[in-house]
Protein backbone atom coordinates (compact mmCIF):
# COMPACT_ATOMS: atom_id res chain seq x y z
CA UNK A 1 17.97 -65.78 90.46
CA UNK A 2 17.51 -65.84 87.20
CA UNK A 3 20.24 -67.20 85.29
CA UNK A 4 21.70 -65.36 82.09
CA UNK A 5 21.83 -66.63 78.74
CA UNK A 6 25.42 -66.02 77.24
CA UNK A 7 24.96 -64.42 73.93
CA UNK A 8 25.61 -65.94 71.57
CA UNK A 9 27.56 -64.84 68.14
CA UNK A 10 27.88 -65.95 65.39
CA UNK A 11 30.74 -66.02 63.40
CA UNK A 12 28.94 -64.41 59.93
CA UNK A 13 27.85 -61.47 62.81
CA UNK A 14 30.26 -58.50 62.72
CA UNK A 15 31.56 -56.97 66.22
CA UNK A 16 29.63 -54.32 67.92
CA UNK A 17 32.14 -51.71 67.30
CA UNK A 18 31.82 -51.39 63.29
CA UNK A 19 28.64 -48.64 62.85
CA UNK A 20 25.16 -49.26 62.28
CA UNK A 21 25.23 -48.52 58.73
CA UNK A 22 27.65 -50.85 57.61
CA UNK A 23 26.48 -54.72 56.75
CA UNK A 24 27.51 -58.20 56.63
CA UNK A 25 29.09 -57.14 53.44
CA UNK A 26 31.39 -54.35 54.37
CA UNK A 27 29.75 -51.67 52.24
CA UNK A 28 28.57 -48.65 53.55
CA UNK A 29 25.05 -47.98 51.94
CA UNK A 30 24.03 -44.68 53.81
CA UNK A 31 25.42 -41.86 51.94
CA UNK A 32 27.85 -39.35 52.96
CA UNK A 33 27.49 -35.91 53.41
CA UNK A 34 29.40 -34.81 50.45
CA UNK A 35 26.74 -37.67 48.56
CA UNK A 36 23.58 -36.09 50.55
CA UNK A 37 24.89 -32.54 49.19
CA UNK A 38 26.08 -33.11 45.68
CA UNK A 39 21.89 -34.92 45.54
CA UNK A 40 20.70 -31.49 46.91
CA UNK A 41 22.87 -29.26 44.52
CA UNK A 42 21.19 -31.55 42.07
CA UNK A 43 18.23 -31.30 42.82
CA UNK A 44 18.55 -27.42 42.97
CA UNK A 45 19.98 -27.55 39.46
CA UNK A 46 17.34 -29.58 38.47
CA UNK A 47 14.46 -27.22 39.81
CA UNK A 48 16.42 -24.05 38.49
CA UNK A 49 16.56 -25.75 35.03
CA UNK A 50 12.37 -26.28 35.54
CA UNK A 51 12.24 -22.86 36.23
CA UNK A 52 14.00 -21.48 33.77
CA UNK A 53 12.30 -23.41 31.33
CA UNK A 54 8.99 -22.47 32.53
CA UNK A 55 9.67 -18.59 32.58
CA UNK A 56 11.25 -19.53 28.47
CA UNK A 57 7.72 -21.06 27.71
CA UNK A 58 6.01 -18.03 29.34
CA UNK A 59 7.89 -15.44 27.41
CA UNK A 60 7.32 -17.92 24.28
CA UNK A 61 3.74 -17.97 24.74
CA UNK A 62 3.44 -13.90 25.45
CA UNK A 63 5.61 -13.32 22.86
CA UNK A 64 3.53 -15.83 20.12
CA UNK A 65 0.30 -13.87 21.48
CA UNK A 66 1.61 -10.47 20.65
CA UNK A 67 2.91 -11.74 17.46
CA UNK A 68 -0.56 -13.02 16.80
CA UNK A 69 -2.47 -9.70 17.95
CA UNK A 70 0.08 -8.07 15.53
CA UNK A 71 -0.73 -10.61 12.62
CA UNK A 72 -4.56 -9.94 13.20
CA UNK A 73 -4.21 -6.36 13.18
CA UNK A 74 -2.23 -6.67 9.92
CA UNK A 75 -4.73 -9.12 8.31
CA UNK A 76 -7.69 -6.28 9.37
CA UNK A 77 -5.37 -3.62 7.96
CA UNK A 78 -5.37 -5.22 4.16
CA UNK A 79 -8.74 -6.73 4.48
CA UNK A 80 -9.30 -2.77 4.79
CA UNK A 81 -7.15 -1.53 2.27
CA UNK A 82 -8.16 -4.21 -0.20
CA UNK A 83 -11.89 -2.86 0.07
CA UNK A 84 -11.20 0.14 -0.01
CA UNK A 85 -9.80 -0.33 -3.24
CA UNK A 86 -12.16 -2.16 -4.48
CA UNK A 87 -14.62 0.57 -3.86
CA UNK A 88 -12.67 2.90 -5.28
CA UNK A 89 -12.08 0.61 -8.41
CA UNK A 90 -16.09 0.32 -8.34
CA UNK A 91 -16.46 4.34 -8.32
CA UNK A 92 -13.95 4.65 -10.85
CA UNK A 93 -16.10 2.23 -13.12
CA UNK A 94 -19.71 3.99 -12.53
CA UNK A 95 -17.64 6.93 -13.13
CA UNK A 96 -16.87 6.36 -16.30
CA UNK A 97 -20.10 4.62 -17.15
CA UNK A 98 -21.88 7.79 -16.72
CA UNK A 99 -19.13 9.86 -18.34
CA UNK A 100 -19.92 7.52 -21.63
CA UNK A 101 -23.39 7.98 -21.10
CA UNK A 102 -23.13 11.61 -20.89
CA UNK A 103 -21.33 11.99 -24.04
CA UNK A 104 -22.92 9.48 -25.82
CA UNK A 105 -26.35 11.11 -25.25
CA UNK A 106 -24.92 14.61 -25.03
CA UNK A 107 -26.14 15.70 -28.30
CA UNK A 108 -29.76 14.48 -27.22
CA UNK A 109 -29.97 16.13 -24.25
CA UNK A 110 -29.18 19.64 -25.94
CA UNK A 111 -31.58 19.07 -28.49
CA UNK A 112 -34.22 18.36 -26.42
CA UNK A 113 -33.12 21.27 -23.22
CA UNK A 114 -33.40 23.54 -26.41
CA UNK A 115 -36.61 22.59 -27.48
CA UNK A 116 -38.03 22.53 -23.36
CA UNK A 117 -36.47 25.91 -23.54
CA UNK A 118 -38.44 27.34 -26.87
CA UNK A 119 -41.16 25.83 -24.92
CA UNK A 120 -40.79 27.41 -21.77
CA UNK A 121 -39.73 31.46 -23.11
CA UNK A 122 -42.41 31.08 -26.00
CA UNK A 123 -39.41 33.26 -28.50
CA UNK A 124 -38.38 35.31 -25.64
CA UNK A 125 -35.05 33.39 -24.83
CA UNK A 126 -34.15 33.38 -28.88
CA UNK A 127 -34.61 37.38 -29.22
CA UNK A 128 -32.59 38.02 -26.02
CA UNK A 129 -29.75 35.71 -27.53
CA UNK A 130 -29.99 37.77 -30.68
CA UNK A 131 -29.99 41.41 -28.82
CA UNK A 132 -26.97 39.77 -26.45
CA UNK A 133 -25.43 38.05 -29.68
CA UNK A 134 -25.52 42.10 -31.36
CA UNK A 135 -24.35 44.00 -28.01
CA UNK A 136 -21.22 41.47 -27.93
CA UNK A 137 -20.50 42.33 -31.91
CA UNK A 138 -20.76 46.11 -30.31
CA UNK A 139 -18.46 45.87 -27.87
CA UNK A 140 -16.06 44.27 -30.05
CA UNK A 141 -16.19 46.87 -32.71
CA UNK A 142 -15.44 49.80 -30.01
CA UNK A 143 -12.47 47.37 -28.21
CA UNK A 144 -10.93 47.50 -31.81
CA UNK A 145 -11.46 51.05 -32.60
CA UNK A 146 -9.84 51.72 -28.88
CA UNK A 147 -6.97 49.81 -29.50
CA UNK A 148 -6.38 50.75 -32.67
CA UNK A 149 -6.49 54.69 -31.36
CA UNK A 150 -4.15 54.10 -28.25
CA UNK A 151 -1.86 51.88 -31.04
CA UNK A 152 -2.15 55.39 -33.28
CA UNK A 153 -1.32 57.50 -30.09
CA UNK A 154 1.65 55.37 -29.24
CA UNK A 155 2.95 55.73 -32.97
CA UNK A 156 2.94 52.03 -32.91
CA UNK A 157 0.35 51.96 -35.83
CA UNK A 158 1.19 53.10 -39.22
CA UNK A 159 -1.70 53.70 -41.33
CA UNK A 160 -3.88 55.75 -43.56
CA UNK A 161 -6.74 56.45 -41.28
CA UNK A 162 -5.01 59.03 -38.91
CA UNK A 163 -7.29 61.31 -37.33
CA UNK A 164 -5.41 64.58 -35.83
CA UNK A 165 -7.49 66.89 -33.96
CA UNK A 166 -5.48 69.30 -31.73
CA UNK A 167 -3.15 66.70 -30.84
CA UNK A 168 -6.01 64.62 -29.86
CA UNK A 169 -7.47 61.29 -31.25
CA UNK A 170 -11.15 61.49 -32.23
CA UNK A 171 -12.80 58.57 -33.07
C-alpha cells in the first residue's frame, strides 16, 4: 500500500473553510452583487449619456444643414434682388439717355420730318393743312354764333344784336 503523505500546512495558509475569494490578506477582492450592479447601472448611464449625446449631435447637424439650405436660399434671394435692381437702375439710365437725346435733337428731327414731308406730298400736305386750318376757323365761328343764340334764348345774354322772328332765333 501506498502510504499517504500528511498534508502539510502552513501556518501563513488560511483554513479551508474561509471562501475562495478571500486571500492571505483578509480582503475580499471579488465584488459583490450590489458592486457588480451599481458597475452595470453605470455602465447603462454611461451608454444612455452616449446616446443622448449622439441623437443632440444629430439634431445639431440637421438642424445646422437646414439653417444652411435657408442661408443659401437667402443669399440667392438678394443676389436676385440686387440684379434686378441693378437692371432696373441700368433701364432707368438708357431711359433717360434717350429722353435727353430726344429733346435735345427734337427740334432737328421736326425740321427735317417737315422737309421729308414737303418732299414726299410735293404741296399737297401744306394746302390740305390750310383748307383743314380754314374748316376749323368755320366751325368755330358757327360754335360761337350757337352759343351765343341758345345764351340769347335763355335770356342769359344781354345785348344789342337780338334777332326776334316769331319767337324764334334766326341766325
Amino acid at each position: 500500500m501506498k502510504q499517504r503523505m500528511p498534508i502539510r500546512r502552513d501556518k501563513h495558509s488560511l483554513p479551508c473553510t474561509i471562501p475562495d475569494d478571500v486571500m492571505r490578506d483578509g480582503i475580499l477582492w471579488e465584488p459583490t452583487w450590489e458592486e457588480k450592479r451599481l458597475e452595470f447601472h453605470r455602465q447603462q448611464m454611461a451608454a444612455a449619456l452616449a446616446e443622448v449625446k449622439r441623437i443632440t449631435l444629430e439634431e445639431q447637424r440637421d438642424w445646422l444643414a437646414q439653417q444652411t439650405s435657408r442661408l443659401a436660399a437667402i443669399a440667392l434671394e438678394i443676389d436676385e434682388a440686387t440684379r434686378r435692381q441693378q437692371m432696373l437702375e441700368e433701364m432707368e439710365k438708357r431711359d433717360e439717355w434717350w429722353r435727353t437725346v430726344n429733346e435735345r435733337e427734337k427740334e432737328q428731327n421736326a425740321k427735317i420730318q417737315e422737309h421729308f414731308q414737303d418732299q414726299l406730298d410735293g404741296g399737297v400736305h401744306a394746302a390740305m393743312v390750310v383748307r383743314a386750318n380754314k374748316a376749323k376757323a368755320d366751325m368755330d365761328r358757327d360754335n360761337a354764333r350757337l352759343e351765343r343764340l341758345a345764351l340769347l334764348k335763355r335770356g342769359v345774354l344781354r345785348g344789342t344784336r337780338k334777332q326776334f322772328a316769331a319767337g324764334h332765333f334766326e341766325y
